[in-house]
N, C-alpha and C. Protein backbone atom coordinates (compact mmCIF):
# COMPACT_ATOMS: atom_id res chain seq x y z
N UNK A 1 0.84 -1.20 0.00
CA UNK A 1 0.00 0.00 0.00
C UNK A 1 0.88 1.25 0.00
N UNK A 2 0.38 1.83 -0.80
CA UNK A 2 1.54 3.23 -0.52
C UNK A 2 0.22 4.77 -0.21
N UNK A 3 0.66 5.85 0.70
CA UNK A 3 0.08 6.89 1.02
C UNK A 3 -0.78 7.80 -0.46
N UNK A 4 -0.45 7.02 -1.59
CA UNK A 4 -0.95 8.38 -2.78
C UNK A 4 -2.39 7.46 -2.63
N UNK A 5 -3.07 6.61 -1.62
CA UNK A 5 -4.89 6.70 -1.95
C UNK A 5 -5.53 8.17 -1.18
N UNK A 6 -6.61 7.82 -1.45
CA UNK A 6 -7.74 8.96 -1.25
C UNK A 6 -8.23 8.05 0.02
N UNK A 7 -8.72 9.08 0.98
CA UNK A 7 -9.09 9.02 3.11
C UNK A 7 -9.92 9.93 2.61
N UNK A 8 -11.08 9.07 2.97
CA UNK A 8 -12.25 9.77 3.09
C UNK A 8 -13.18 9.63 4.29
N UNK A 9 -14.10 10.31 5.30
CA UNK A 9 -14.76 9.81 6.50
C UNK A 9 -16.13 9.57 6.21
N UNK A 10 -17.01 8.37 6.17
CA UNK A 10 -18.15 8.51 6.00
C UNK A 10 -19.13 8.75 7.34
N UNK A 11 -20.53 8.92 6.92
CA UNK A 11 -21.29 8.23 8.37
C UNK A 11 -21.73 6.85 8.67
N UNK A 12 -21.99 6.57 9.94
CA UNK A 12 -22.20 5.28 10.09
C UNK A 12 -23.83 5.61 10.26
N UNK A 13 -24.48 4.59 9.44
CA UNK A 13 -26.03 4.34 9.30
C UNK A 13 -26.65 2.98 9.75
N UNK A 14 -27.87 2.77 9.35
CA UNK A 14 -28.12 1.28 9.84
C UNK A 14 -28.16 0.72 8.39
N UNK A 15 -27.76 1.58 7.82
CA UNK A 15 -27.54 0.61 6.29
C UNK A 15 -25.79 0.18 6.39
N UNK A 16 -25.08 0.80 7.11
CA UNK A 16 -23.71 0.05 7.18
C UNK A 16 -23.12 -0.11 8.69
N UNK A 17 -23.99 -0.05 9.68
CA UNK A 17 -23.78 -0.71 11.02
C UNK A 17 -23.13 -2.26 10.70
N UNK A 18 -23.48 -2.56 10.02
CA UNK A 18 -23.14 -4.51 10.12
C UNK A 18 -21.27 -4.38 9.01
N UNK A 19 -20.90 -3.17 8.43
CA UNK A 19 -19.62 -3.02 8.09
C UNK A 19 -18.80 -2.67 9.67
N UNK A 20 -19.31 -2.12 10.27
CA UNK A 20 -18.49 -1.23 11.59
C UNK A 20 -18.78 -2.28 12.32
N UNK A 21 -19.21 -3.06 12.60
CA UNK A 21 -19.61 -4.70 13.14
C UNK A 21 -18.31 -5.82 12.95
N UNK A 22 -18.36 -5.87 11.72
CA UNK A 22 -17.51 -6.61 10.89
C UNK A 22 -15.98 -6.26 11.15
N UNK A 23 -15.76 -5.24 10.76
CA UNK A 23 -14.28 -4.44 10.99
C UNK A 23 -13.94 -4.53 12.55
N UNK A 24 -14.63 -3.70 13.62
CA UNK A 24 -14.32 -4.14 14.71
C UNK A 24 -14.07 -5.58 15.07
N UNK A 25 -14.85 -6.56 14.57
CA UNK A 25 -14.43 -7.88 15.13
C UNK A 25 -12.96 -8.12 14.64
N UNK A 26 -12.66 -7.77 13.54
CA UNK A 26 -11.11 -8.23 12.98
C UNK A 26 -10.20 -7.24 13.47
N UNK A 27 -10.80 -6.02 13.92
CA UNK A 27 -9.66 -5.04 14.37
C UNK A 27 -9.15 -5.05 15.72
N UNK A 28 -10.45 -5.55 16.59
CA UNK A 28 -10.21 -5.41 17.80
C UNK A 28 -10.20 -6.85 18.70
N UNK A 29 -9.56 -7.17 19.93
CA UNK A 29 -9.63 -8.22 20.66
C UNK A 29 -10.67 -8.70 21.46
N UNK A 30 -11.77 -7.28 21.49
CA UNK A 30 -12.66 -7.43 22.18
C UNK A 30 -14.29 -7.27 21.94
N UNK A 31 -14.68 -8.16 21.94
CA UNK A 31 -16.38 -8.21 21.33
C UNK A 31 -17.08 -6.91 21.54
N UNK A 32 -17.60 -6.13 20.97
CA UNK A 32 -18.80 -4.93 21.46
C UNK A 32 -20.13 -5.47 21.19
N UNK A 33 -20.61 -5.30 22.61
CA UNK A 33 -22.77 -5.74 22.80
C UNK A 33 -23.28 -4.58 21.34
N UNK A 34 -24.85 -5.04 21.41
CA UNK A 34 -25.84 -4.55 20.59
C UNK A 34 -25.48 -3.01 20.86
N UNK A 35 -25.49 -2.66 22.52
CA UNK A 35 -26.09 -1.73 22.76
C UNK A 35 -24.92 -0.34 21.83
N UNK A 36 -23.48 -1.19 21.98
CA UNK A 36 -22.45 -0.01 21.38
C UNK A 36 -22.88 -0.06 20.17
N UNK A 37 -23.72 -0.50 19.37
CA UNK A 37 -23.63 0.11 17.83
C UNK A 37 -25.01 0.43 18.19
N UNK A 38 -25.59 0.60 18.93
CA UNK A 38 -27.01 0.85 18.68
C UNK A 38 -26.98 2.77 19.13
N UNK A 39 -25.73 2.99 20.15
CA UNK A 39 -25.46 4.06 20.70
C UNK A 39 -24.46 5.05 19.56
N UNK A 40 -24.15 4.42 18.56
CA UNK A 40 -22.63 4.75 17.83
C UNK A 40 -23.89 5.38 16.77
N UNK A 41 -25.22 4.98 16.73
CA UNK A 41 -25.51 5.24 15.52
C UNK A 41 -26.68 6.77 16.20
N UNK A 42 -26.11 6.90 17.55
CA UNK A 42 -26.71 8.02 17.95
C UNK A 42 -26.19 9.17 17.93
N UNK A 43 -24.63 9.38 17.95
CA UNK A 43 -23.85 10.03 18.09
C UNK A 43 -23.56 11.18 17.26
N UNK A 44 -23.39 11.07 15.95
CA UNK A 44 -23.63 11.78 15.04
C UNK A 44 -22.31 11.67 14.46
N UNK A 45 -21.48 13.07 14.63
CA UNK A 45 -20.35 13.41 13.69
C UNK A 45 -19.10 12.38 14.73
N UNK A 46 -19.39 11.95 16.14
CA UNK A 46 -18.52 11.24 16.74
C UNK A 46 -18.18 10.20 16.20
N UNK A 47 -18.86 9.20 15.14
CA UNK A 47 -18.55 8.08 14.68
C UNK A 47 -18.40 8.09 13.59
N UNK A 48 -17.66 7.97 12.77
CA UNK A 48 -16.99 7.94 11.38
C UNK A 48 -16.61 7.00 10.89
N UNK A 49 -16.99 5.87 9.76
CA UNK A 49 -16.25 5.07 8.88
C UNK A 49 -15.17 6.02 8.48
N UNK A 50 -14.04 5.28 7.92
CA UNK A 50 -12.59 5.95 6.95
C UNK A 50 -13.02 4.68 5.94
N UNK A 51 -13.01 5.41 4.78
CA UNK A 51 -12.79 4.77 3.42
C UNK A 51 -11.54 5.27 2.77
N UNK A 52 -10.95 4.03 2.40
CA UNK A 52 -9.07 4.06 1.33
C UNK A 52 -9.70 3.72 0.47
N UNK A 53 -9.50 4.74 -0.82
CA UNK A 53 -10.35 4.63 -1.99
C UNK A 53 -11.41 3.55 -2.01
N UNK A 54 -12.47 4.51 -1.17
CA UNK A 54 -13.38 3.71 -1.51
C UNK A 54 -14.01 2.65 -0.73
N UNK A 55 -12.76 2.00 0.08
CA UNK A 55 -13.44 0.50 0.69
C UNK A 55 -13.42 0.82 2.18
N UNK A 56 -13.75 0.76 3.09
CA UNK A 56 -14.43 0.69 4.06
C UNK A 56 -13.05 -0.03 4.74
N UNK A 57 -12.33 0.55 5.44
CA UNK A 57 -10.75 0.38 6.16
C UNK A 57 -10.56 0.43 7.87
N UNK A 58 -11.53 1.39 8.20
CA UNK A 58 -11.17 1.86 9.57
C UNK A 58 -12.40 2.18 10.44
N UNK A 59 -12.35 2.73 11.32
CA UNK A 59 -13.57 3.66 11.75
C UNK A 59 -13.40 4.34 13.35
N UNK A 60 -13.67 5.13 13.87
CA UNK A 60 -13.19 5.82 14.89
C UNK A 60 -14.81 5.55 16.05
N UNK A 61 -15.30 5.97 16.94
CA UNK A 61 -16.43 5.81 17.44
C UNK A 61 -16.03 6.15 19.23
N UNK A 62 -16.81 7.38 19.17
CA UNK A 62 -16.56 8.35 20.84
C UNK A 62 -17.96 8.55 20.90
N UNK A 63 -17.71 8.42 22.67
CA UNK A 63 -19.31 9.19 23.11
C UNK A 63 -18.28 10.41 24.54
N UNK A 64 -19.43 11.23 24.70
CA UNK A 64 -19.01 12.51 25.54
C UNK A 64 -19.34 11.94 27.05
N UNK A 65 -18.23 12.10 27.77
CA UNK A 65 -18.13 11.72 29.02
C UNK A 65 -18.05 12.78 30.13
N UNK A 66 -19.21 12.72 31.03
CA UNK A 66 -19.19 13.97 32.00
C UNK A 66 -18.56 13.13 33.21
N UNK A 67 -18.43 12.47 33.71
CA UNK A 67 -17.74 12.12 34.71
C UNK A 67 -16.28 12.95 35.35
N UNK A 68 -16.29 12.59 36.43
CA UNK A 68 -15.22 13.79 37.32
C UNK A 68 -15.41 15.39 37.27
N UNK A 69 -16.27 15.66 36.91
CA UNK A 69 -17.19 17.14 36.86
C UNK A 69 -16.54 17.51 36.02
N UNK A 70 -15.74 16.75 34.84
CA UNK A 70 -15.60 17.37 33.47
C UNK A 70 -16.37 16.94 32.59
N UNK A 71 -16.30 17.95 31.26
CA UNK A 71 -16.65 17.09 30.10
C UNK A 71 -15.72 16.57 29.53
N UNK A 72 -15.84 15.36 29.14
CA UNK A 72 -14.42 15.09 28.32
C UNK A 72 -15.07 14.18 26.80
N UNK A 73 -14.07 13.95 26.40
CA UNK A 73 -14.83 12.81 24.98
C UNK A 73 -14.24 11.66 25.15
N UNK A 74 -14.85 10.48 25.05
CA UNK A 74 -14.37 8.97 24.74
C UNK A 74 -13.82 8.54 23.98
N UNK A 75 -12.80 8.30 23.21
CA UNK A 75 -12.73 7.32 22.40
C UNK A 75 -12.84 6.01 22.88
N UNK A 76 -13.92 5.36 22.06
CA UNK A 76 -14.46 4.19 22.43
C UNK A 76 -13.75 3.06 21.60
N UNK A 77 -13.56 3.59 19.86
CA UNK A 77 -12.64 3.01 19.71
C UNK A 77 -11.95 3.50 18.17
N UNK A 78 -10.72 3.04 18.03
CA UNK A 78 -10.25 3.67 16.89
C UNK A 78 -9.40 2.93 16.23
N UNK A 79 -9.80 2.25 14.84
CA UNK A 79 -8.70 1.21 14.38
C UNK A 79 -8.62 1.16 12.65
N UNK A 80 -7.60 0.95 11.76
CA UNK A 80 -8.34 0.39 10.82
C UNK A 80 -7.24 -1.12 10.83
N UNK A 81 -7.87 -1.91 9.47
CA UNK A 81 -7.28 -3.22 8.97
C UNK A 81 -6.02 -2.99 8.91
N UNK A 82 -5.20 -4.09 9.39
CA UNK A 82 -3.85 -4.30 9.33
C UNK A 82 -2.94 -3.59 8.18
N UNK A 83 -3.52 -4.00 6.70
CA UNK A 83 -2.82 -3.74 5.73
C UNK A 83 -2.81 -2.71 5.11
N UNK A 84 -3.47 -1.59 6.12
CA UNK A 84 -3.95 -0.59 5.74
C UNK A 84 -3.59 0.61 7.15
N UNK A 85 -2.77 0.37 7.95
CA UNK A 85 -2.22 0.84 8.81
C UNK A 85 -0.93 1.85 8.39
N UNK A 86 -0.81 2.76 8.51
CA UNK A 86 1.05 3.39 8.74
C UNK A 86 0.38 4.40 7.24
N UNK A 87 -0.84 4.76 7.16
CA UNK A 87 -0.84 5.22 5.75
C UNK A 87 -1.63 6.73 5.85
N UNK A 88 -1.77 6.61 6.91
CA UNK A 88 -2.02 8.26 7.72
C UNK A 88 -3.91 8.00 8.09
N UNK A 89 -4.42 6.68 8.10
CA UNK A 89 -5.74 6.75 7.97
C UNK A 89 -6.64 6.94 9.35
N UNK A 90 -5.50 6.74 10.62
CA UNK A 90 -5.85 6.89 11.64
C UNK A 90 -5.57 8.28 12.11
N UNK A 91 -4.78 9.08 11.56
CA UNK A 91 -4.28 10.37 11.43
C UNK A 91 -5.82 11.08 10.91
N UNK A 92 -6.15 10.94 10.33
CA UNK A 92 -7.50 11.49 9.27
C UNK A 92 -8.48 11.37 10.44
N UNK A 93 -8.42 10.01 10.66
CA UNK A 93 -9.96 9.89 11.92
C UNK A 93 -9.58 10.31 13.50
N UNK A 94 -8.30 11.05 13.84
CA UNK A 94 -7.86 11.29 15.11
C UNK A 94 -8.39 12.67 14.80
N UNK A 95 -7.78 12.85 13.98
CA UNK A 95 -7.65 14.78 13.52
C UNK A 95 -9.29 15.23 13.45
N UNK A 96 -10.20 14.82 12.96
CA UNK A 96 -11.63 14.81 12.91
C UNK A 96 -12.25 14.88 14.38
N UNK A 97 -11.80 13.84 15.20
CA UNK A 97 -12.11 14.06 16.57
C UNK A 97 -11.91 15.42 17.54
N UNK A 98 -10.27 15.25 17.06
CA UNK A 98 -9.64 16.55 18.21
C UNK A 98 -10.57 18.02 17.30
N UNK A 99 -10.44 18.17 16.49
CA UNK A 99 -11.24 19.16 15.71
C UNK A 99 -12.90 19.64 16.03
N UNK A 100 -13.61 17.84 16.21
CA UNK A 100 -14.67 18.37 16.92
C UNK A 100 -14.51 18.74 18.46
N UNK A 101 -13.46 18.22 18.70
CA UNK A 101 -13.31 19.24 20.44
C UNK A 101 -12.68 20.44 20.14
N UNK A 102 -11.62 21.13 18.96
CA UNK A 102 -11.74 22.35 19.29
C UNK A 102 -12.64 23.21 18.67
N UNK A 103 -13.73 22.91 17.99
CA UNK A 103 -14.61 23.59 17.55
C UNK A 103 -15.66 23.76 18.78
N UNK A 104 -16.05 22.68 19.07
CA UNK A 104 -16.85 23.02 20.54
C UNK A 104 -16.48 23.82 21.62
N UNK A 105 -15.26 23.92 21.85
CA UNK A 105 -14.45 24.66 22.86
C UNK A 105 -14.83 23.76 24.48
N UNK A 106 -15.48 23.13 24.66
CA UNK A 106 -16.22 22.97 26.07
C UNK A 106 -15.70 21.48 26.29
N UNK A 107 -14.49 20.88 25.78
CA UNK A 107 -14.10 19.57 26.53
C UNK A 107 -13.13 19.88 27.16
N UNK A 108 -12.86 19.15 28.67
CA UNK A 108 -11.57 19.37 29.12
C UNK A 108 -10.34 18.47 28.46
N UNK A 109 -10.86 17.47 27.94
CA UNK A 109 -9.64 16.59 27.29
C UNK A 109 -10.48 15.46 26.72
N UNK A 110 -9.53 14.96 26.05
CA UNK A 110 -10.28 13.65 25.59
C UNK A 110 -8.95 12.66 25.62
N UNK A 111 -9.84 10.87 25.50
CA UNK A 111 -9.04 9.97 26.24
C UNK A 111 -9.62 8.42 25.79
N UNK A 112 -8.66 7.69 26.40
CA UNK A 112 -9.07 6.27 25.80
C UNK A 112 -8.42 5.10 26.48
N UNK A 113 -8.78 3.84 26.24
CA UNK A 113 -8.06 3.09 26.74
C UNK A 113 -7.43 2.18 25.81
N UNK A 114 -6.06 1.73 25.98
CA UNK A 114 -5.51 0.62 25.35
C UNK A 114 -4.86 -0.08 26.07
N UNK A 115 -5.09 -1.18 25.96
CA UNK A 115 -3.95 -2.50 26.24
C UNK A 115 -2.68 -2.26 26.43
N UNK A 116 -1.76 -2.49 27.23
CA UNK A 116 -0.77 -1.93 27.87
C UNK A 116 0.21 -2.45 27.22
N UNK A 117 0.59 -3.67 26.56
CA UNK A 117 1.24 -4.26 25.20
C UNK A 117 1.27 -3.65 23.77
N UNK A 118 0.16 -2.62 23.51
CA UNK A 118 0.15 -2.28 22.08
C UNK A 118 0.85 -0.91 21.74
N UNK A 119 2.34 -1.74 21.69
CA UNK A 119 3.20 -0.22 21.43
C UNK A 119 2.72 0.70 20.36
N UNK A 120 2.33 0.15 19.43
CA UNK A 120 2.13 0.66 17.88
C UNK A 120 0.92 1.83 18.34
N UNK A 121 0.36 1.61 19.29
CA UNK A 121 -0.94 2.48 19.32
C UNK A 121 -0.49 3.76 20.62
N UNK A 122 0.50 3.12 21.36
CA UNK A 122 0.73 4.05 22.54
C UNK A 122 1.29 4.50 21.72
N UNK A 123 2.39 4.61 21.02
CA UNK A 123 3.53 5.25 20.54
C UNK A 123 2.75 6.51 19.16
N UNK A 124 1.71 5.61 18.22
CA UNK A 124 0.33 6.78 17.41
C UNK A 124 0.28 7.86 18.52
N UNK A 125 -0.59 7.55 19.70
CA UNK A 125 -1.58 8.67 20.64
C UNK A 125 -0.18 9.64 21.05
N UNK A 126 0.77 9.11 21.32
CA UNK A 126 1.94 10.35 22.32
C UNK A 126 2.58 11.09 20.91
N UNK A 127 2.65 11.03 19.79
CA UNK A 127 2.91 11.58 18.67
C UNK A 127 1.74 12.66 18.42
N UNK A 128 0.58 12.49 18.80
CA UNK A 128 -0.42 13.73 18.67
C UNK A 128 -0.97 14.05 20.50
N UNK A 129 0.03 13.84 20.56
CA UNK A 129 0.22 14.97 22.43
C UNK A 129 -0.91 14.02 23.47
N UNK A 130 -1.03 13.02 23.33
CA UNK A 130 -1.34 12.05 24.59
C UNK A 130 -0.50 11.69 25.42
N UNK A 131 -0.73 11.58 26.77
CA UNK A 131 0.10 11.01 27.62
C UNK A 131 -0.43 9.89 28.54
N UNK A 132 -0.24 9.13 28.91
CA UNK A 132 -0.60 8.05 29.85
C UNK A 132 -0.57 8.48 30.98
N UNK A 133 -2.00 8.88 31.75
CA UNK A 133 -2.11 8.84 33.01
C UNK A 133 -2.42 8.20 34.08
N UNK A 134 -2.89 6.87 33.56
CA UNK A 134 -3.17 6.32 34.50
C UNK A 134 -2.92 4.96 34.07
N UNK A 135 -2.60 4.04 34.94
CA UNK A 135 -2.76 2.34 34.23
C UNK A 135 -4.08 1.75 34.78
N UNK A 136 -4.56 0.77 34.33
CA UNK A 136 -5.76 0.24 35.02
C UNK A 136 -5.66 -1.44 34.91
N UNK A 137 -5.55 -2.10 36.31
CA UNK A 137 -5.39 -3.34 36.41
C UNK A 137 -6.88 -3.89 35.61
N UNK A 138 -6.78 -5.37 35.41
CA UNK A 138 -7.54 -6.20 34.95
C UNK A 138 -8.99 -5.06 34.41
N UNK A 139 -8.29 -4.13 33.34
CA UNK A 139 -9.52 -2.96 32.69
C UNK A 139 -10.50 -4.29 31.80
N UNK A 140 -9.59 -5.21 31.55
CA UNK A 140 -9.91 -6.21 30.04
C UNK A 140 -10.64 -7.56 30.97
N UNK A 141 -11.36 -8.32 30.14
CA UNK A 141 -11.79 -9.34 30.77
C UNK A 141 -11.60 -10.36 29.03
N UNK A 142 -11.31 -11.35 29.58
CA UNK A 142 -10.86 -12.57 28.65
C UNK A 142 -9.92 -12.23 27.52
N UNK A 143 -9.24 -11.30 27.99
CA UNK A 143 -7.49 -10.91 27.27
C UNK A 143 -6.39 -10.79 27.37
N UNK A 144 -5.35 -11.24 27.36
CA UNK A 144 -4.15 -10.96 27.97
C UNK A 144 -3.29 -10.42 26.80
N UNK A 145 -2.49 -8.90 27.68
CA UNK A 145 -2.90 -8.34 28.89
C UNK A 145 -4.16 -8.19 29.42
N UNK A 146 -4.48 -8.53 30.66
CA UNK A 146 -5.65 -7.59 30.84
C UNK A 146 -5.84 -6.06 31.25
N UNK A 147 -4.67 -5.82 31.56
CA UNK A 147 -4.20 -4.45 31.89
C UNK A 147 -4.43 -3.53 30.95
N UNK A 148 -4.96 -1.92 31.06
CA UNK A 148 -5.02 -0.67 29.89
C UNK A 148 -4.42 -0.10 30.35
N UNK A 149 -3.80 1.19 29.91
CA UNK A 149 -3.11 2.44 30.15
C UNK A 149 -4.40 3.44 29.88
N UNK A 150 -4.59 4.07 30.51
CA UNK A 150 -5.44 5.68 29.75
C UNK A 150 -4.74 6.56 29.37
N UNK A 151 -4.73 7.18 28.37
CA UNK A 151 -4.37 8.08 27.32
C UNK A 151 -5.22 9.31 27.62
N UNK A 152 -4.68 10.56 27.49
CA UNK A 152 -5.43 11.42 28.03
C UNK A 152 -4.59 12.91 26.99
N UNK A 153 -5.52 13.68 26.08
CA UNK A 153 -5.04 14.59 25.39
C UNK A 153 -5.81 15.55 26.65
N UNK A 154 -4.99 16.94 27.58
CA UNK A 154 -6.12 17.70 28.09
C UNK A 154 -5.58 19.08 26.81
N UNK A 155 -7.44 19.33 26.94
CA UNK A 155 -7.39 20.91 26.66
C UNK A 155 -7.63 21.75 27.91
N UNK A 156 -7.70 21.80 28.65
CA UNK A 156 -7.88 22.99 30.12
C UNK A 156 -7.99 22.10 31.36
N UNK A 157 -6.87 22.47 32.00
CA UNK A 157 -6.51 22.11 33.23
C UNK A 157 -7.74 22.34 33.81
N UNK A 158 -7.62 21.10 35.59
CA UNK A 158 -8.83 21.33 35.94
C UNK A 158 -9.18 22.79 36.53
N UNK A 159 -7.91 23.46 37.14
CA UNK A 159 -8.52 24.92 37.63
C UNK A 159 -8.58 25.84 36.88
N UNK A 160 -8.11 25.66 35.15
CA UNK A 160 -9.14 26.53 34.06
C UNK A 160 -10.28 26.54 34.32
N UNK A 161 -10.71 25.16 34.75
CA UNK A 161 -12.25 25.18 33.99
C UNK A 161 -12.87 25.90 35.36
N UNK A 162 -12.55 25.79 36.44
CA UNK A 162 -13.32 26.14 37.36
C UNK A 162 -12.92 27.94 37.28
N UNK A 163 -11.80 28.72 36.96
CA UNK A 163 -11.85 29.90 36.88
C UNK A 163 -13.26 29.95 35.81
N UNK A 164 -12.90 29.26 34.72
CA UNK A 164 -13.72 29.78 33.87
C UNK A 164 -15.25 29.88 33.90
N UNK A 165 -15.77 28.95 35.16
CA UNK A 165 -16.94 28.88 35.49
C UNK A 165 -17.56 30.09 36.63
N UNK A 166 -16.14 30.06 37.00
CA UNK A 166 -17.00 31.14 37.95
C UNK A 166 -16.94 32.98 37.43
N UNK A 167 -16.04 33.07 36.30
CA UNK A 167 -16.17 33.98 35.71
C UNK A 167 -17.90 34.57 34.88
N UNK A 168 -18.36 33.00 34.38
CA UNK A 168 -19.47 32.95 33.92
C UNK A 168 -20.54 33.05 34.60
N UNK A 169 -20.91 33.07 35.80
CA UNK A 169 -21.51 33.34 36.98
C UNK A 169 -21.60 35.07 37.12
């Protein structure tokens, strides 16, 4: 494969839920229930197929997380096919994300979890300014590792956000 194809992002519909079905099972180690594609197809601009000329390669899929009295965004998950890796296609569907957080202005960071073995993916996220903050024992169930790292891009420290709230007051 060489970088001169065409990256394109589609939407995910219930006419191609059963492609983002499909791909996740071969991309990822870990099964997703009904309920994550039933939620992915709620989301809107958060979930994105990537098409390499054309064929259906990758796909990204976040929901918005208020927990710890921030807002933050999920990545829930972000992968494409093996042979189709190193060709900037996860670059295309990262950049789309962070973009809808700085267009919104209102996330404190966004974040994710990976498997504590998958250099190829820690080593992607800290190249576009992630850092590992936290590890999380047995995050995984029927995988080894079972261990994740969280990945964490912040846009505003936590005592931004609270100046900034009480300014708004």
């Amino acid at each position: 494969m060489t970088r001169g194809g065409r990256t394109e992002l589609g939407d995910i519909t219930p006419h191609n839920i059963k492609q983002l079905k499909r791909l996740n099972q071969v991309v990822f180690p870990v099964t997703y229930n009904d309920k994550f594609y039933k939620d992915v197809l709620e989301v809107g601009e958060l979930a994105k197929l990537a098409y390499y000329n054309d064929i259906v390669v990758g796909a990204v899929c976040c929901r918005v997380d208020t927990s710890e009295n921030q807002r933050r965004l999920y990545i829930m998950t972000l992968g494409a096919l093996a042979p189709y890796r190193r060709l900037g296609i996860g670059t295309v569907m990262l950049e789309h994300v962070l973009n809808i957080c700085e267009k919104d202005g209102n996330y404190d960071n966004v974040f994710l979890h990976v498997q504590v073995n998958n250099e190829g993916a820690i080593k992607f996220y800290e190249k576009h300014g992630f850092e590992i903050v936290e590890e999380k024992k047995n995050y995984y169930k029927r995988i080894e590792p079972a261990d994740a790292y969280v990945l964490q891009k912040t846009f505003r420290e936590k005592s931004q956000t609270k100046q900034a709230d009480s300014k708004q007051s």
